[in-house]
Each structure stands twice: as structure tokens, then as C-alpha cells.
C-alpha atoms as a PDB file:
ATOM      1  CA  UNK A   1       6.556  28.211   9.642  1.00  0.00           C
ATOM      2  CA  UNK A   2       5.195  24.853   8.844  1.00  0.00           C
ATOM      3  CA  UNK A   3       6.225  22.117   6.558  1.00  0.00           C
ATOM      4  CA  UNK A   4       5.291  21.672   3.491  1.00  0.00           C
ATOM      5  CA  UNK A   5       3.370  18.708   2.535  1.00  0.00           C
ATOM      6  CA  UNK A   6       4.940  16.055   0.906  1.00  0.00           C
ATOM      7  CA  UNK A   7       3.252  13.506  -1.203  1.00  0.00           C
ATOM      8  CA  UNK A   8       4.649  10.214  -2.789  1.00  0.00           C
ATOM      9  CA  UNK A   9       2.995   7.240  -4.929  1.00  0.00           C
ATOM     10  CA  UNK A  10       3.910   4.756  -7.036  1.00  0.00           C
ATOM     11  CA  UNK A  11       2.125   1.908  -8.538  1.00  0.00           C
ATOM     12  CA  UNK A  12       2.658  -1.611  -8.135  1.00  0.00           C
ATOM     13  CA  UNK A  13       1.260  -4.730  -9.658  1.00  0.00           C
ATOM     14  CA  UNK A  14       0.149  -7.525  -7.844  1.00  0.00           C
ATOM     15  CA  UNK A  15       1.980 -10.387  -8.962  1.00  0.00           C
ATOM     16  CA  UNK A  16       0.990 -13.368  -6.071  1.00  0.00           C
ATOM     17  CA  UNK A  17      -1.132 -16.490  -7.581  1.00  0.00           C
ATOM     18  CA  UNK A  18      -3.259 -15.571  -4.970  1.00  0.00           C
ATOM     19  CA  UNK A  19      -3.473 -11.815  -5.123  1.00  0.00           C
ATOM     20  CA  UNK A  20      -3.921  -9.173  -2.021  1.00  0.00           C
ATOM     21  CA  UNK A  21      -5.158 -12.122   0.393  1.00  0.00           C
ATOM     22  CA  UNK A  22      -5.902 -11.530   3.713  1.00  0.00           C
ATOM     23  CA  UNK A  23      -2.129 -12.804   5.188  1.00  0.00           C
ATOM     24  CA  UNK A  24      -0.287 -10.215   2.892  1.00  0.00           C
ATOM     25  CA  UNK A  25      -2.811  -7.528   3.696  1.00  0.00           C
ATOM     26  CA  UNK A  26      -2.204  -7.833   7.407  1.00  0.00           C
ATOM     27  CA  UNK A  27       1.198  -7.358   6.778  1.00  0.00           C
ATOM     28  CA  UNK A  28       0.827  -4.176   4.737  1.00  0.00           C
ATOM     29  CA  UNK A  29      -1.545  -2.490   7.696  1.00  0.00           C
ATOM     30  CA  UNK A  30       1.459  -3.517   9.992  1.00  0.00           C
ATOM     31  CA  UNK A  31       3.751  -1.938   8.374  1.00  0.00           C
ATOM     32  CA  UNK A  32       1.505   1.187   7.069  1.00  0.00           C
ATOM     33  CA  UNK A  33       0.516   1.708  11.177  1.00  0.00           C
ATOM     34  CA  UNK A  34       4.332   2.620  11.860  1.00  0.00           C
ATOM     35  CA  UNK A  35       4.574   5.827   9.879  1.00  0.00           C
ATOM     36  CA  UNK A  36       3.169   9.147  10.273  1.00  0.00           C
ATOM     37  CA  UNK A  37       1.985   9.464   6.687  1.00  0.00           C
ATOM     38  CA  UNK A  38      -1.609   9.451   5.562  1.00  0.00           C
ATOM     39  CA  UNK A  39      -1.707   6.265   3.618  1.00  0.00           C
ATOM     40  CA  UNK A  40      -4.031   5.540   0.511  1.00  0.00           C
ATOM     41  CA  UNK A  41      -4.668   2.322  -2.052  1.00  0.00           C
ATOM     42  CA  UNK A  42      -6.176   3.149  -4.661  1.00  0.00           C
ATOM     43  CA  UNK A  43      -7.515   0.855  -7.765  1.00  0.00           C
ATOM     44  CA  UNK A  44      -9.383   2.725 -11.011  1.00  0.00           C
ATOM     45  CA  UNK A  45     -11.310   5.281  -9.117  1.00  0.00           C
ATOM     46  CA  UNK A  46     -11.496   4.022  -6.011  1.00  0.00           C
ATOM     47  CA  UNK A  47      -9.570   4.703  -3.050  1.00  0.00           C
ATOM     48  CA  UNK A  48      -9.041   2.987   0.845  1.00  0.00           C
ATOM     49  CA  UNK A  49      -7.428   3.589   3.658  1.00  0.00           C
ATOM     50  CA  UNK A  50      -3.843   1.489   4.018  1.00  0.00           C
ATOM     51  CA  UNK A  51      -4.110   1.098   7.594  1.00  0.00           C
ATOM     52  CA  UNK A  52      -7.277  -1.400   7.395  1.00  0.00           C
ATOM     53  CA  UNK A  53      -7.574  -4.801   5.987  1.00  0.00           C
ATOM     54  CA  UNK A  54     -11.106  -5.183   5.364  1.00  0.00           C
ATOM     55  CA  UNK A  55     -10.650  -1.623   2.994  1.00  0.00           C
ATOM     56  CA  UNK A  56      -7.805  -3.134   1.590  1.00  0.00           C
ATOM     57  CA  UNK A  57      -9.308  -6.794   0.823  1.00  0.00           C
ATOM     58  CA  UNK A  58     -12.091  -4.785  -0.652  1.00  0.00           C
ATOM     59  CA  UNK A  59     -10.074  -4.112  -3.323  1.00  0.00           C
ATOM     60  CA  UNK A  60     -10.382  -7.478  -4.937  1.00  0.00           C
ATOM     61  CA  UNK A  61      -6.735  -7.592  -5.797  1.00  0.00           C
ATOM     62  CA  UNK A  62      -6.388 -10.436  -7.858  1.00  0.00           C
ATOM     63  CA  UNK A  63      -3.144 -11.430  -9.756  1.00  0.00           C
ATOM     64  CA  UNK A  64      -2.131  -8.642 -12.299  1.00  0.00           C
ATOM     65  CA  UNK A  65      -4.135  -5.775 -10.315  1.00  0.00           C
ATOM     66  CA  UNK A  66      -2.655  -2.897 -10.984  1.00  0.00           C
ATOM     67  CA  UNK A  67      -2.633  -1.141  -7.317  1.00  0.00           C
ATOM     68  CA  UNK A  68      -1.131   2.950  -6.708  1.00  0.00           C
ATOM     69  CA  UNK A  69      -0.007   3.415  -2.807  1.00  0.00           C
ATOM     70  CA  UNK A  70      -0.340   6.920  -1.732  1.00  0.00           C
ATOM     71  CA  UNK A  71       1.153   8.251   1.132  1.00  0.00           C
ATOM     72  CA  UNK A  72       1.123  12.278   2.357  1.00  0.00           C
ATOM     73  CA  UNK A  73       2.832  13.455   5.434  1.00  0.00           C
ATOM     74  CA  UNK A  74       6.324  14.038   6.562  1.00  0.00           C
ATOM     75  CA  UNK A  75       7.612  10.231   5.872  1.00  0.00           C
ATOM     76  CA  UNK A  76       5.426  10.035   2.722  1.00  0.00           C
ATOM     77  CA  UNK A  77       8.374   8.629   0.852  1.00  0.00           C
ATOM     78  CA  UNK A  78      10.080   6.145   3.328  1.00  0.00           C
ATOM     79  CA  UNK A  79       6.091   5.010   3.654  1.00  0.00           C
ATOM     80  CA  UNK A  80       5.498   4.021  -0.086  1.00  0.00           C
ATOM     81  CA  UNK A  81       9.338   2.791  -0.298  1.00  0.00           C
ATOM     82  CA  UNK A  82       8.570   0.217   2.398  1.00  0.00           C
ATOM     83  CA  UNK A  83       5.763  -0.598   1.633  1.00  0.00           C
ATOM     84  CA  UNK A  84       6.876  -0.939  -1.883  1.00  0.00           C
ATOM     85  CA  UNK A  85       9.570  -3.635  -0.495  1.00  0.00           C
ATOM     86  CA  UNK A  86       7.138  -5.147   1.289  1.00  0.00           C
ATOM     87  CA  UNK A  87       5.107  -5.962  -1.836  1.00  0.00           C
ATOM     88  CA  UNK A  88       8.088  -7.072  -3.328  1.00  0.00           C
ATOM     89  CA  UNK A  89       9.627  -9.729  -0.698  1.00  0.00           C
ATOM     90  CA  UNK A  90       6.144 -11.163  -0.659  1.00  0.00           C
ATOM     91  CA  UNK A  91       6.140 -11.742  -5.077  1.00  0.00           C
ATOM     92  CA  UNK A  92       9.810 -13.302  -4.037  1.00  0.00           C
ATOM     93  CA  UNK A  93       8.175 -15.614  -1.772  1.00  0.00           C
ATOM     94  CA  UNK A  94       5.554 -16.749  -3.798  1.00  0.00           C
END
């Protein structure tokens, strides 16, 4: 019998002067490369892969960019949780 699927989001603003830069994006891949999980950024309509900067950077997250992290797999929700903290140590560093 297999698993079932297990999908988690949540949406996150991006509250850094200088928005999803290149530095904080690197970080996020980092991270998003150490878990099983499918992982997904998605802004409006569009969506990109979480394991790849240039996709990410794409984005054009700019201060107050609303961004949803998706993640599907069996560590879908200890994917979007860290990454979630992530986002947030790097608005506390700002």
C-alpha cells in the first residue's frame, strides 16, 4: 500500500528592502535541496521550481510580493515550515 500524498503551502510576504535577491534565493534552494518534497513558488499564476535560483529570481520579488511555497511529498510540511523560518530569520536580519 502506498502513501498518500501529502501537500502543504502557505503564503508569505516578502518583507526585505531589497526583495527575493539573489543571496536570499541561494539560501532558499539550499535549504529546499535537503528535502524529499516536490517544491513550488508560485506568484499570481505563475509557478517555479524552489530548487533553482534563476526560476526563483524570475519571480521579480520585490518588497511586499506576496509569494505561496508549495511543497508535495512525504516531508511536504517540515519543507514549507523551514522554509517558512528561513524567510523569516532573513526579514529579522534586514
Amino acid at each position: 500500500m502506498s502513501e498518500a500524498l501529502l501537500v502543504h503551502e502557505a503564503v508569505f510576504e516578502v518583507t526585505s528592502e531589497l526583495g527575493l535577491h539573489a543571496r536570499p534565493a541561494g539560501q532558499f534552494v539550499t535549504l529546499a535541496d535537503r528535502f524529499e518534497a516536490e517544491i513550488k513558488v508560485g506568484r499570481g499564476d505563475e509557478w517555479v521550481d524552489g530548487r533553482s535560483v534563476l526560476s526563483l529570481l524570475s519571480l521579480a520579488a520585490s518588497k511586499g510580493t506576496r509569494l505561496c511555497v508549495r511543497a508535495v511529498g512525504p516531508d511536504a510540511r517540515e519543507a514549507v515550515e523551514a522554509l517558512g523560518a528561513l524567510l523569516e530569520q532573513a526579514r529579522a536580519a534586514d
